[in-house]
Protein backbone atom coordinates (compact mmCIF):
# COMPACT_ATOMS: atom_id res chain seq x y z
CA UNK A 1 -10.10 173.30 142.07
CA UNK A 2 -9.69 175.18 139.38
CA UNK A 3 -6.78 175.40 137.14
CA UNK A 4 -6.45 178.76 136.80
CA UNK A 5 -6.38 179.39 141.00
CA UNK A 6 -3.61 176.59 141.18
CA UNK A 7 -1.19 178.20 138.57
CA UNK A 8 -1.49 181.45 140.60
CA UNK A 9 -1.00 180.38 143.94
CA UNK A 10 2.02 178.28 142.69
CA UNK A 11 3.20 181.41 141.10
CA UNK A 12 2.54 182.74 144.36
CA UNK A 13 4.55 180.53 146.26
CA UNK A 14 7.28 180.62 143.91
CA UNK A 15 7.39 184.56 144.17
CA UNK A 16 7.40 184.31 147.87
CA UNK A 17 10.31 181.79 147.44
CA UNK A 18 12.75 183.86 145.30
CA UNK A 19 11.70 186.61 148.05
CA UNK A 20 12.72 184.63 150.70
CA UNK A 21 15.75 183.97 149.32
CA UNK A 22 16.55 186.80 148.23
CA UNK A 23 16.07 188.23 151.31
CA UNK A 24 17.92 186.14 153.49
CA UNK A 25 21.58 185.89 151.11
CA UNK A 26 24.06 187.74 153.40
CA UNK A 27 25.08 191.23 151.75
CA UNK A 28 28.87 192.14 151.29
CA UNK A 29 29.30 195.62 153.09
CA UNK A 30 31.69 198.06 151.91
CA UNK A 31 34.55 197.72 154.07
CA UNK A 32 35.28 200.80 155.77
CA UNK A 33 38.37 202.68 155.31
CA UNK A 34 40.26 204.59 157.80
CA UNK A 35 40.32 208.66 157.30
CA UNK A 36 44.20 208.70 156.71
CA UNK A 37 45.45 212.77 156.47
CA UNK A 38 47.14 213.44 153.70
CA UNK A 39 50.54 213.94 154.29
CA UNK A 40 51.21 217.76 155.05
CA UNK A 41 53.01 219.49 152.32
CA UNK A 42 56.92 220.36 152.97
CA UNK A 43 57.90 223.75 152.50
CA UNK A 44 60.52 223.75 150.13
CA UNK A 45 63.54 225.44 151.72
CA UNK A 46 64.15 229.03 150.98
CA UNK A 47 67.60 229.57 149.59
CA UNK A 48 69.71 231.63 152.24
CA UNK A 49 71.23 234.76 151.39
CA UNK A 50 75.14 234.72 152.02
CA UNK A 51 76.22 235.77 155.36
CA UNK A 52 76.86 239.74 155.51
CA UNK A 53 80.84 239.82 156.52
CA UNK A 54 81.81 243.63 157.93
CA UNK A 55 84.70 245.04 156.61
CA UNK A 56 87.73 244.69 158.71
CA UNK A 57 88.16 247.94 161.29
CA UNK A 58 91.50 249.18 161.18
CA UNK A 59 92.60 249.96 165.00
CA UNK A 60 92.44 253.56 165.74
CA UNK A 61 96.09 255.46 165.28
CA UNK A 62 98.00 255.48 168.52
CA UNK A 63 98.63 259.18 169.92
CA UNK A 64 101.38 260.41 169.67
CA UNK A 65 102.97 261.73 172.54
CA UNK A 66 102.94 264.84 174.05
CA UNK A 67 106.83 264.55 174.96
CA UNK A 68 109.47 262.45 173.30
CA UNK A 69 110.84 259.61 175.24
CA UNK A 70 114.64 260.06 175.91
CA UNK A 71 115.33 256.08 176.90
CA UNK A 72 114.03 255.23 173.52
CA UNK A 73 114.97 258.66 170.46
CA UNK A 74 118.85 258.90 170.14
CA UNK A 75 119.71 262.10 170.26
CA UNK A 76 120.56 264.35 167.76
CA UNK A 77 123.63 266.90 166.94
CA UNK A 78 121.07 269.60 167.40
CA UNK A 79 120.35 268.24 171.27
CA UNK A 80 124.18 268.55 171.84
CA UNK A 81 124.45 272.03 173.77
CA UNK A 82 128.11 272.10 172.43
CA UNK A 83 127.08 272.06 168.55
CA UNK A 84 126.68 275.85 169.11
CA UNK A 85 128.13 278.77 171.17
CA UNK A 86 125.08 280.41 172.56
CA UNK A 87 123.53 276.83 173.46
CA UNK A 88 126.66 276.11 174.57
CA UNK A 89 126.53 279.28 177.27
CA UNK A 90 123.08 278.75 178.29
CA UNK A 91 124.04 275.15 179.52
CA UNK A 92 127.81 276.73 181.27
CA UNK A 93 125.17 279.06 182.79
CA UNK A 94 122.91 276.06 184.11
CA UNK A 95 126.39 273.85 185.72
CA UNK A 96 127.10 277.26 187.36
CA UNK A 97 123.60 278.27 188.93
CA UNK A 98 123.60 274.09 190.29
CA UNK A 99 127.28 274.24 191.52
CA UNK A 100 128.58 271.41 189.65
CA UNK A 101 131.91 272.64 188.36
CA UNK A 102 132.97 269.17 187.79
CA UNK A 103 130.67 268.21 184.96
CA UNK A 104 131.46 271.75 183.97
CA UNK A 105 135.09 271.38 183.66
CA UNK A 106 134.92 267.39 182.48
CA UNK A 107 132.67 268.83 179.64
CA UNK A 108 133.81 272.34 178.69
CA UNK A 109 137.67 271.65 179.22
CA UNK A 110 139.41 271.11 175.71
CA UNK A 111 140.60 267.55 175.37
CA UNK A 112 143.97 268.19 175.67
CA UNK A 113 143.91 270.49 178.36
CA UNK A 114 141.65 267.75 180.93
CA UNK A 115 143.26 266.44 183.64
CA UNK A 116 141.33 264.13 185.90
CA UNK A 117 143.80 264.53 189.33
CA UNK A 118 141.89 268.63 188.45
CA UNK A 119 138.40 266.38 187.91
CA UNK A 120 138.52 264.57 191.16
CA UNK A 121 139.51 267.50 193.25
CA UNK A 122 136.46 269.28 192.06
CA UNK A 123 134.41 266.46 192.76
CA UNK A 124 135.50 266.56 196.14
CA UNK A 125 134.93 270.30 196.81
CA UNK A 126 131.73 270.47 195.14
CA UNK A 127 130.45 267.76 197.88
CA UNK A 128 132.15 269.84 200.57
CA UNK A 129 130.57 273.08 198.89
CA UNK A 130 127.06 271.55 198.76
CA UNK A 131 127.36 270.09 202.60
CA UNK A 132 128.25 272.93 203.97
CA UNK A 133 125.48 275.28 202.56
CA UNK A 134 123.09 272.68 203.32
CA UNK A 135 124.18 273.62 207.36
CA UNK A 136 124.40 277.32 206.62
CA UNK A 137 121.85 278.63 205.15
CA UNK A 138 123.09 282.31 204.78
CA UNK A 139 126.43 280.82 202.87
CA UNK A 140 124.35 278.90 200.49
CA UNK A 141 122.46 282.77 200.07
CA UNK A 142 125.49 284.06 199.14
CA UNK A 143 127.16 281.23 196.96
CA UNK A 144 123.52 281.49 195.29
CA UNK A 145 123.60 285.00 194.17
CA UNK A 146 127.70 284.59 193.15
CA UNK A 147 126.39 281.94 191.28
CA UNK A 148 123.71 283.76 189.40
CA UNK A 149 125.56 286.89 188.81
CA UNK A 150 128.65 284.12 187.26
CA UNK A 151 125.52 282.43 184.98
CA UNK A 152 123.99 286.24 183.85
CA UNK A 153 128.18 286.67 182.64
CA UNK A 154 128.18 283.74 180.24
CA UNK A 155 124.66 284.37 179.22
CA UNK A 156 125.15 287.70 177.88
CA UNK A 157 127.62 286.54 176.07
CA UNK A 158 124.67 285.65 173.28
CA UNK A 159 124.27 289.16 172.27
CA UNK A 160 127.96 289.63 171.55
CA UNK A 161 129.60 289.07 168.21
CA UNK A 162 132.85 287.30 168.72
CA UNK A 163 136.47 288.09 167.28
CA UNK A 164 136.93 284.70 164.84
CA UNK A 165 140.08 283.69 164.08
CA UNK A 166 140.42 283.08 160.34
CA UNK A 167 139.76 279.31 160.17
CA UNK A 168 136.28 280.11 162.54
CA UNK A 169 137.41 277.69 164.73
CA UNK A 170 138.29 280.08 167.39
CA UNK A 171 136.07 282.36 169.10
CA UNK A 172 136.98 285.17 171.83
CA UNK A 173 134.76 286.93 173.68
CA UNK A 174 134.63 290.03 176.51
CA UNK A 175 132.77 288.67 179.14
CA UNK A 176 131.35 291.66 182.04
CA UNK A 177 132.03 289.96 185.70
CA UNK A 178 129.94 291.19 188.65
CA UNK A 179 132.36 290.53 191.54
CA UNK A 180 129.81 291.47 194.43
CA UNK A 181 126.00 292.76 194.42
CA UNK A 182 127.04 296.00 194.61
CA UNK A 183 130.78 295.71 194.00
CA UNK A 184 133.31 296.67 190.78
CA UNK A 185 132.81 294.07 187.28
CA UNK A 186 136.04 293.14 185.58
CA UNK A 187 136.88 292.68 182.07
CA UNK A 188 137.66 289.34 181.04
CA UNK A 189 138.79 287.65 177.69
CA UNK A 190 136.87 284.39 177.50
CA UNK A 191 138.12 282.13 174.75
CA UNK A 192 136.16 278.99 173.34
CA UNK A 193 137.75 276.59 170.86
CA UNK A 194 135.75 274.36 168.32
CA UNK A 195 137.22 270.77 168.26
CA UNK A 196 135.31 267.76 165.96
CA UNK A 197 132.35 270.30 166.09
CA UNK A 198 132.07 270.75 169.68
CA UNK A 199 133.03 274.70 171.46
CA UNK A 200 134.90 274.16 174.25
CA UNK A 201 136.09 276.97 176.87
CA UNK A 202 139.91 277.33 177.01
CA UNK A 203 141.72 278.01 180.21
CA UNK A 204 141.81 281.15 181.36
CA UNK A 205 145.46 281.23 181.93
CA UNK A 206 146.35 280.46 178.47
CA UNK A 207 144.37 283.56 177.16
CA UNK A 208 145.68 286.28 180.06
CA UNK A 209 142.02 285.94 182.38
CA UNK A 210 141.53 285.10 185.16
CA UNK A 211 142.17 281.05 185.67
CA UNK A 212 139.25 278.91 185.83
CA UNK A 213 141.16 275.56 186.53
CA UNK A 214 144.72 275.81 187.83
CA UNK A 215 147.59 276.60 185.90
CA UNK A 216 149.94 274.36 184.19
């Protein structure tokens, strides 16, 4: 054999050696990783505006009403009928049209001149007066129209102008009274006296007309 043919075939072998080896040495794989997401990206918080407050609402302005309450206004001078004379004969003319000549007398009689044995007996007739012209119808005509023509008589006394005495305090009057529908009027003085600010009527006795209340 030649030389030359032995050193290559034992280069040969040797080549197919390493080769082998080579070949056969276990390779280190890259280890795999695992896809993680990337965390998701917080939205940073918006700052909130401050909460809108409304303006308080002031509650609406109760009504007024249409009428004042009597349980709950005092009343005044001025809603005292006996502050003045002609209120004063407008409400004698309302007690006479309704019959009630008690209230009249407890309210129009001067203080000293009031006597309530002269109260209670009108009571009593008025209730008598009113019972029986409930049964009678053509009574309570006529006591009606007596009535009425007795009101019109204080009434017009608004259009007179009284004869003062000198302190003012004292106030006389001509009053025109219709005796029947038909019948003769009279002529009769009709006094009215002003005590703590109040006009009262003064018996008709004590000025020469005829009586209202009886006489002392």
């Amino acid at each position: 054999m030649k030389p030359q043919r032995s050193i290559l075939i034992v280069v040969i072998i040797i080549l197919v050696g390493v080769g082998l080896w080579f070949f056969t040495q276990p390779k280190d794989k890259p280890e795999k990783t695992a896809d993680v997401p990337a965390p998701a990206k917080v939205a940073e918080p918006k700052p909130l505006a401050p909460p809108s407050i409304a303006p308080p609402v002031a509650p609406p302005a109760p009504k007024p009403d249409s009428a004042p309450v009597a349980a709950t206004t005092p009343p005044s001078d001025s809603s005292d009928p006996q502050t003045d004379l002609k209120t004063a004969f407008a409400d004698i003319a309302r007690l006479i049209r309704a019959r009630d000549v008690a209230t009249r007398y407890q309210t129009y009689t001067p203080p000293d001149e009031f006597d309530p044995k002269i109260f209670r007996q009108y009571q009593a007739n008025q209730l008598q007066m009113h019972a029986e012209a409930a049964q009678d119808p053509h009574l309570k005509e006529i006591m009606d129209k007596s009535g009425d023509r007795d009101a019109q008589s204080y009434e017009s006394l608004a259009d007179q102008t009284p004869t003062l005495n000198a302190a003012g305090d004292e106030a006389t009057y001509m009053r025109t009274v219709v005796l029947t529908e038909s019948g003769p009027t009279i002529q009769e003085r009709t006094d009215f006296v002003k005590i703590n600010g109040k006009w009262y009527e003064k018996p008709a006795y004590a000025s020469g007309g005829v009586s209202f209340g009886p006489a002392k």
